[in-house]
Protein backbone atom coordinates (compact mmCIF):
# COMPACT_ATOMS: atom_id res chain seq x y z
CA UNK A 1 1.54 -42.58 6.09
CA UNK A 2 -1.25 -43.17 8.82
CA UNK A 3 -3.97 -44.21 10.38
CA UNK A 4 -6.10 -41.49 12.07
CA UNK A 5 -8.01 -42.42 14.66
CA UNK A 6 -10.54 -41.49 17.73
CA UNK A 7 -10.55 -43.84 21.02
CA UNK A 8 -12.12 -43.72 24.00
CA UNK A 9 -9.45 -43.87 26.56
CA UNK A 10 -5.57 -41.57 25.70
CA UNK A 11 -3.22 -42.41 23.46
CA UNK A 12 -0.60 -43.57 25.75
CA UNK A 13 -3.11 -46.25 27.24
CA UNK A 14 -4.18 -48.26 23.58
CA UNK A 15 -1.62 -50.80 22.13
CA UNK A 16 -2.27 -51.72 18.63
CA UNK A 17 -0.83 -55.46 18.36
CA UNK A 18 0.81 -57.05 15.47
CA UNK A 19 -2.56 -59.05 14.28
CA UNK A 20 -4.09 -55.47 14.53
CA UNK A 21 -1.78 -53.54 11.91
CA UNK A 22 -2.19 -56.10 10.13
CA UNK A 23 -5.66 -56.33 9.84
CA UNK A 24 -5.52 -52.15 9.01
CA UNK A 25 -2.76 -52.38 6.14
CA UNK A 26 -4.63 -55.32 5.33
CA UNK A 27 -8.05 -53.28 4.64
CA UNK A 28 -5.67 -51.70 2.34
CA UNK A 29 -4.74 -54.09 0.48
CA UNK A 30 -1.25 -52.97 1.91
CA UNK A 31 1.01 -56.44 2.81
CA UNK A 32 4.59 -55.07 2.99
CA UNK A 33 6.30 -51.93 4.79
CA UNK A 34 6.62 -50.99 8.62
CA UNK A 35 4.24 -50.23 11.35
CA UNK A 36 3.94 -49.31 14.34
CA UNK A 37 2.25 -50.72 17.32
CA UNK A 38 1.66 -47.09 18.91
CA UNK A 39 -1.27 -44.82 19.26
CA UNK A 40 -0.10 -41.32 19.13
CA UNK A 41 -1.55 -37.72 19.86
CA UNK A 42 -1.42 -35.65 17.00
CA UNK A 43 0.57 -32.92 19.26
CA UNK A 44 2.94 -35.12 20.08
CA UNK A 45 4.33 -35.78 16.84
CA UNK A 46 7.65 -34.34 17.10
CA UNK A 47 10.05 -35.43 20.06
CA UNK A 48 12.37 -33.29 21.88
CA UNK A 49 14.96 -33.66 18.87
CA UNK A 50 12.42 -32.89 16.59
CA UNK A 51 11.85 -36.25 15.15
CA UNK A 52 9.05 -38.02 14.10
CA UNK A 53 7.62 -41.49 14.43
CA UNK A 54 8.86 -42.48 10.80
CA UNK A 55 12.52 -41.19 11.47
CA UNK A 56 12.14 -42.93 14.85
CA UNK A 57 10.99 -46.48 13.53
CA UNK A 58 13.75 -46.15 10.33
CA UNK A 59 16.34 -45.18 12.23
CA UNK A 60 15.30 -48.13 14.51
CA UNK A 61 15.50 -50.88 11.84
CA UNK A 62 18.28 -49.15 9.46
CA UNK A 63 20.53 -49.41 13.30
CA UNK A 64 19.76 -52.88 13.94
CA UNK A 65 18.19 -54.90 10.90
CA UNK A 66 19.33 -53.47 7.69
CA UNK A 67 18.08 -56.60 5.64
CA UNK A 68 14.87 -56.36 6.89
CA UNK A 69 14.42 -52.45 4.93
CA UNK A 70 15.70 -54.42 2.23
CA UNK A 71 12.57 -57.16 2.20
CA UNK A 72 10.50 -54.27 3.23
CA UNK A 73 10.77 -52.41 0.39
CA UNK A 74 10.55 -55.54 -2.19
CA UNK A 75 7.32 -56.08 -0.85
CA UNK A 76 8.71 -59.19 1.22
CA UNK A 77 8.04 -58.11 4.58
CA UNK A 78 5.67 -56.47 6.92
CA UNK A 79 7.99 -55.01 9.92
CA UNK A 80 6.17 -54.31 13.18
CA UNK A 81 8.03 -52.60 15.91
CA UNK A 82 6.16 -52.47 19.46
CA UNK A 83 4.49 -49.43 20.94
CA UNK A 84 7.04 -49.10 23.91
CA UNK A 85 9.73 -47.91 21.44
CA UNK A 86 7.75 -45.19 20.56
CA UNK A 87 6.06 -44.38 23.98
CA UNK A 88 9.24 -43.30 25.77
CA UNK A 89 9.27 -40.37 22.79
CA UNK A 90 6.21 -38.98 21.43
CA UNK A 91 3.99 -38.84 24.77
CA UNK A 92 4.57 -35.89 26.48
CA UNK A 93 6.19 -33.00 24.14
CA UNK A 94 4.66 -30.75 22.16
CA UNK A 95 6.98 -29.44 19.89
CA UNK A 96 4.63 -27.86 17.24
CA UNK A 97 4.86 -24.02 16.11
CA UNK A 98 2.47 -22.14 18.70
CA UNK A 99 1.15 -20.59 15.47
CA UNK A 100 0.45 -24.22 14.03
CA UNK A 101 -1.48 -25.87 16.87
CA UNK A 102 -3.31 -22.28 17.31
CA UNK A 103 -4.93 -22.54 14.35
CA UNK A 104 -6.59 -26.22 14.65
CA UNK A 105 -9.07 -27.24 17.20
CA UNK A 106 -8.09 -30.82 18.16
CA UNK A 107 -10.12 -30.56 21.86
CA UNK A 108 -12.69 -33.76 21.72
CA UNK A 109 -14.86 -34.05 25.00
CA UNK A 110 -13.96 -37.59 26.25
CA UNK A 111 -12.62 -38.88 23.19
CA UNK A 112 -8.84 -38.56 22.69
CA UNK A 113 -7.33 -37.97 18.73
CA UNK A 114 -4.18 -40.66 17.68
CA UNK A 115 -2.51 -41.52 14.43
CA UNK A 116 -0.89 -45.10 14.24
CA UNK A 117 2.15 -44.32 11.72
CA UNK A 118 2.48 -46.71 9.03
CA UNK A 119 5.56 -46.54 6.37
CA UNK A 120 5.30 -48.01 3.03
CA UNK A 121 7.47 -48.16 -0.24
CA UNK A 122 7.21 -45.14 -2.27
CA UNK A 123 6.65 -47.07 -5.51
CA UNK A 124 3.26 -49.34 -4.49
CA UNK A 125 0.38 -48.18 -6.24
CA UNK A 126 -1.91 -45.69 -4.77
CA UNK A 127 -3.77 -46.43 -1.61
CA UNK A 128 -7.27 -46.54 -1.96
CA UNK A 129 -8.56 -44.92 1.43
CA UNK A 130 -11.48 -46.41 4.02
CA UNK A 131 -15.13 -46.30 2.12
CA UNK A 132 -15.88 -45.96 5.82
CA UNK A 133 -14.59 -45.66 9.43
CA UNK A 134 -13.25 -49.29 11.10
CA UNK A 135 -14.72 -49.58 15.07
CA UNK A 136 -12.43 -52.26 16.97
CA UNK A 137 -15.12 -55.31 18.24
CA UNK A 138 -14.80 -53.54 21.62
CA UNK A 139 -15.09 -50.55 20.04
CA UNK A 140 -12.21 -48.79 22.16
CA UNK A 141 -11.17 -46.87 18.85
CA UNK A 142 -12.64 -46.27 15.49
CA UNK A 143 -10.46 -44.96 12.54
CA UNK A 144 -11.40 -42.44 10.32
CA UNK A 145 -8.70 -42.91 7.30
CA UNK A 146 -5.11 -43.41 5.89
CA UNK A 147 -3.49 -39.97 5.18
CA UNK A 148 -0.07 -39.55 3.49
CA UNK A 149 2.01 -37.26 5.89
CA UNK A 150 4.19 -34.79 4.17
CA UNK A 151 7.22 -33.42 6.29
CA UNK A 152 6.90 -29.98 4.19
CA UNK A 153 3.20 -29.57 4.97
CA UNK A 154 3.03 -31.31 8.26
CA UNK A 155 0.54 -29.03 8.80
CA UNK A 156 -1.78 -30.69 6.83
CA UNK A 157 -2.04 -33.77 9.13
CA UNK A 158 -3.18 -30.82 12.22
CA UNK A 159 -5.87 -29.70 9.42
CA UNK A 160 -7.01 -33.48 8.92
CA UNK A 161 -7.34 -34.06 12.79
CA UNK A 162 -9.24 -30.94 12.89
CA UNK A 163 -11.88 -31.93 10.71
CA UNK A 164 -12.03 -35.90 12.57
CA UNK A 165 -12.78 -33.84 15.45
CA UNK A 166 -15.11 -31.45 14.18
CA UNK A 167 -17.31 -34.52 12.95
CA UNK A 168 -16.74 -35.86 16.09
CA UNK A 169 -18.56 -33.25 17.56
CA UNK A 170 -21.33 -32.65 14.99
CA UNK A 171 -22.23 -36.61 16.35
């Protein structure tokens, strides 16, 4: 899962803090799974090995805390792993099919697209989404939604961006 979001300043430049995701998964009603403290483009979802965020952040915790997946997915723990782990990989490839990005306009004038990636156990009950879009008190970045990403139609998450930025620019 994600957030999607629109901020003011890039991607690489907005850290979401602990207290932050929190306060998201929290809007939720989400209190257990794993989140990350990134902002990331759209475009750069898939690094140079063609990973994503999620296998990025489970391979992270599966390699070094195997008991906290565990108390994850009993709805024990909310894991938070710091927007530098994910910086170093998903900031400056695009690795989407040409065909894929060409078919989605994701171009905002001085406003930037991210999705904060979120992971949660596959057997909570459904997620209700936002009634409306959250602003940050400094209002640095606003998000739109939580959308369920789908490796086999990852092109749905380009469509979704799409239409944040087309109301974006109706605004």
């Amino acid at each position: 899962m994600y957030f999607a979001g629109v901020s003011e300043v890039s991607p690489e430049q907005l850290t979401i803090s602990q207290n932050q995701l929190c306060g998201l998964l929290s809007v939720l009603d989400i209190h257990s799974g794993i989140g990350c403290g990134a902002a990331i483009n759209p475009l750069y979802l898939y690094n140079e090995k063609k990973a994503t965020p999620w296998h990025a952040a489970f391979a992270l915790i599966f390699s070094h805390q195997k008991t906290a997946l565990t108390k994850a997915a009993n709805c024990n723990a909310l894991l938070y792993i710091p927007p530098d782990y994910f910086h170093k990989s998903f900031h400056t490839h695009i690795n989407w099919p040409n065909e894929a990005i060409r078919k989605y306009d994701l171009h905002l004038e001085n406003k930037y697209l991210f999705l904060i990636p979120f992971m949660v156990h596959a057997n909570i009950p459904a997620i209700a989404n936002l009634a409306q879009p959250l602003k940050t008190a400094d209002e640095l970045f606003e998000i739109y939604g939580a959308y369920e990403f789908i490796e086999e139609e990852a092109d749905k998450l380009l469509a979704e961006f799409a239409q944040i930025a087309h109301q974006q620019k109706q605004c």
